[in-house]
Protein backbone atom coordinates (compact mmCIF):
# COMPACT_ATOMS: atom_id res chain seq x y z
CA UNK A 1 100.96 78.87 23.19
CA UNK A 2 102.92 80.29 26.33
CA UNK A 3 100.61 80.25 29.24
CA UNK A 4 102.88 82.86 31.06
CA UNK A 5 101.56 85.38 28.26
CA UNK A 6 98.41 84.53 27.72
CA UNK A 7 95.74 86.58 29.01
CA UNK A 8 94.13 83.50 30.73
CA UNK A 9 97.14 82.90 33.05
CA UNK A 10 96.31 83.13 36.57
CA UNK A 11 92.25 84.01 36.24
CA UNK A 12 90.21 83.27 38.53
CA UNK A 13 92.85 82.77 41.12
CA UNK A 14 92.88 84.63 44.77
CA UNK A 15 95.90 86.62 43.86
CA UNK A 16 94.82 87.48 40.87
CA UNK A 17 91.43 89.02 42.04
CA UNK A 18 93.39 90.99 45.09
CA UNK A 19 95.86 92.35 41.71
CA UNK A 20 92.28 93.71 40.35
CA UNK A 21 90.81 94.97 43.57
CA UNK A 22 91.39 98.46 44.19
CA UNK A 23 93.63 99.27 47.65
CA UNK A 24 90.95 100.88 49.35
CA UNK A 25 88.54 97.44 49.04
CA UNK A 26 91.18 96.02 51.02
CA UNK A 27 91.72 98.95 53.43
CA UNK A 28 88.13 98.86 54.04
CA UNK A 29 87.83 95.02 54.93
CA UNK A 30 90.84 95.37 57.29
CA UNK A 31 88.73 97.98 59.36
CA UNK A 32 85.98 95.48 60.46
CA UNK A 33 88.54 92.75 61.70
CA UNK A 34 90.89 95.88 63.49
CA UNK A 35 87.59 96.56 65.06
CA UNK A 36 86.73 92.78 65.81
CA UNK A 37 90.07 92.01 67.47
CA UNK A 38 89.79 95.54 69.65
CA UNK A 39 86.08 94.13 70.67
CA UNK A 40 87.07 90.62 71.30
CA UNK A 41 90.53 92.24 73.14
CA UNK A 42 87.98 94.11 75.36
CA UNK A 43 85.94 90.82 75.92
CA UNK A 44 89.06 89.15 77.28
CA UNK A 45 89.95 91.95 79.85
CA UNK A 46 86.19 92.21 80.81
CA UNK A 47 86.07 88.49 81.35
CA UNK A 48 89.73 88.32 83.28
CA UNK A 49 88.33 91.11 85.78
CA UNK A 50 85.01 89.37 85.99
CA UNK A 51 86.89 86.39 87.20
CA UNK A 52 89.07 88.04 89.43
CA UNK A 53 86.15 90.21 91.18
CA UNK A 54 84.79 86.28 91.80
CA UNK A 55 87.73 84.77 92.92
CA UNK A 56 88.37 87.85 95.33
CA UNK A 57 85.04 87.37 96.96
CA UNK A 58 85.63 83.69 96.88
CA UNK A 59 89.00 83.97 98.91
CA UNK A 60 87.84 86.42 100.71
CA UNK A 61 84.73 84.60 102.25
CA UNK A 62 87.21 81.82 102.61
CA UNK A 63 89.31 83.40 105.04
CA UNK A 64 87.37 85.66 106.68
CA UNK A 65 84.17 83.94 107.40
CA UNK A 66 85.78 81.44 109.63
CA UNK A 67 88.31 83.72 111.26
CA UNK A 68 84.96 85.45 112.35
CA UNK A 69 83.21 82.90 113.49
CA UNK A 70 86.04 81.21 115.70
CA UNK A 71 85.86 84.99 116.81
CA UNK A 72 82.26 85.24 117.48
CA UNK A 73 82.03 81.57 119.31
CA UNK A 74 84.89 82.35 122.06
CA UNK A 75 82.79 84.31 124.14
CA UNK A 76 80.24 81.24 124.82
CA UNK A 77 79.31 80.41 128.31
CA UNK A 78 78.49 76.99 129.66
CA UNK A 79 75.19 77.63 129.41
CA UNK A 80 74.60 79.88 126.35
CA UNK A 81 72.20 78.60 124.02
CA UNK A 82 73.05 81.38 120.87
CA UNK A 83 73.30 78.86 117.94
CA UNK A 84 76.76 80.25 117.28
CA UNK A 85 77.72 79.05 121.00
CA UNK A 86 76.70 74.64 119.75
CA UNK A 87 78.85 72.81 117.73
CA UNK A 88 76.72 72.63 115.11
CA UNK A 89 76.26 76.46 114.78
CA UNK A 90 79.90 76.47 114.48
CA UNK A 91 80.58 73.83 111.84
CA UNK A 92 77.38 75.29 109.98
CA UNK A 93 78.93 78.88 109.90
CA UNK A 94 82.41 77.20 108.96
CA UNK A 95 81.20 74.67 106.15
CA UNK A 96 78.45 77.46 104.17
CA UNK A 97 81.72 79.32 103.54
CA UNK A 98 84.03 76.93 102.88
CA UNK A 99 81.60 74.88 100.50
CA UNK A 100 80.00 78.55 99.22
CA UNK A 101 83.23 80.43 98.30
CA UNK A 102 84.79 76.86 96.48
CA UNK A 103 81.59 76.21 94.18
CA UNK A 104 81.26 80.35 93.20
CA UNK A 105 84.92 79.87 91.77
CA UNK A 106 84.47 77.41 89.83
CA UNK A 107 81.02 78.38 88.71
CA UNK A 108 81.93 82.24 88.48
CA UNK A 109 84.81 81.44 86.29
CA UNK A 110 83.22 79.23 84.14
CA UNK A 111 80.51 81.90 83.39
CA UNK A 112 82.93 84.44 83.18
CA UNK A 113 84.17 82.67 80.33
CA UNK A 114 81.13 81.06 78.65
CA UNK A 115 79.68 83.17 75.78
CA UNK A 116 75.83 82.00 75.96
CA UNK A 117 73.28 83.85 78.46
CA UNK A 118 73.38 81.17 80.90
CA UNK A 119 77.53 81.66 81.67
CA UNK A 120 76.18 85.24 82.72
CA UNK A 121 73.43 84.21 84.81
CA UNK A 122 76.11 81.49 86.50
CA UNK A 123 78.82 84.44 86.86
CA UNK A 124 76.31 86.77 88.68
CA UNK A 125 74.44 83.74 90.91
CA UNK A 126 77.57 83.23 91.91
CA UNK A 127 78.20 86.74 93.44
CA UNK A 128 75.15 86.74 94.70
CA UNK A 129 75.94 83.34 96.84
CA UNK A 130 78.85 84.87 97.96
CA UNK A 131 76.69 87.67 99.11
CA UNK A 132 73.94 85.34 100.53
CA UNK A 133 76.74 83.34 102.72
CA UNK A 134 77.76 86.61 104.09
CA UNK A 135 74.32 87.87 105.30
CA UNK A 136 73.64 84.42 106.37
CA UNK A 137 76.57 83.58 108.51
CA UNK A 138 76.74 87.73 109.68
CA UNK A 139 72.78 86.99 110.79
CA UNK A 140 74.12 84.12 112.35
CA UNK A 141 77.13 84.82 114.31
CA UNK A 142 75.36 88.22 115.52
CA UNK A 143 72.18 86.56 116.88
């Protein structure tokens, strides 16, 4: 018996269930994953602009933050007891940024890019640090 005749050949095999399969069954499967790669395309921009908006802030506290307070602590007097105006006003101001702007990059981007719950509390604790060493070295320098 020829097994390239016989009605047997090739069943049961992948291509021969996609010869049986209508065109639209396969049309229709090829819209979910169209619609999967557009979502999980949209993730990846989301997630790329979620890091950048951290990274902004975090470069942004890093450079300003002690610019201003180098600012703020030049017009001390001898005798000027403004916390700003000691040493260790100064280095506090200095190091909350430094030390604040370094750990919400890393910790922003790596809940930017985590997929559970918690990389989305991370990402947003870490804007809100960024936002908390602002308002705490502002209160600070403007006392």
């Amino acid at each position: 018996m020829d097994h390239a005749r016989s009605p047997w050949a090739g069943a049961g095999t992948i291509e021969a269930d996609r010869e049986q399969e209508p065109a639209g069954a396969r049309r229709a499967d090829a819209e979910p994953a169209d619609a999967r790669r557009r979502s999980e395309r949209g993730q990846r921009i989301l997630r790329a602009v979620a890091t950048g908006l951290v990274w902004l802030g975090a470069g942004l506290t890093l450079m300003l933050l002690p610019m201003l307070t180098m600012s703020a602590g030049s017009d001390c007097e001898i005798d000027d007891t403004r916390f700003i105006c000691t040493d260790g006003g100064q280095d506090t101001v200095v190091y909350i940024a430094v030390y604040t702007s370094l750990v919400a990059a890393l910790a922003g981007t790596w809940g930017a890019f985590s997929r559970r719950l918690l990389g989305r509390v991370v990402w947003g604790a870490a804007l809100a640090a960024l936002a908390v060493a602002w308002l705490v070295n502002l209160l600070i320098i403007s006392e």
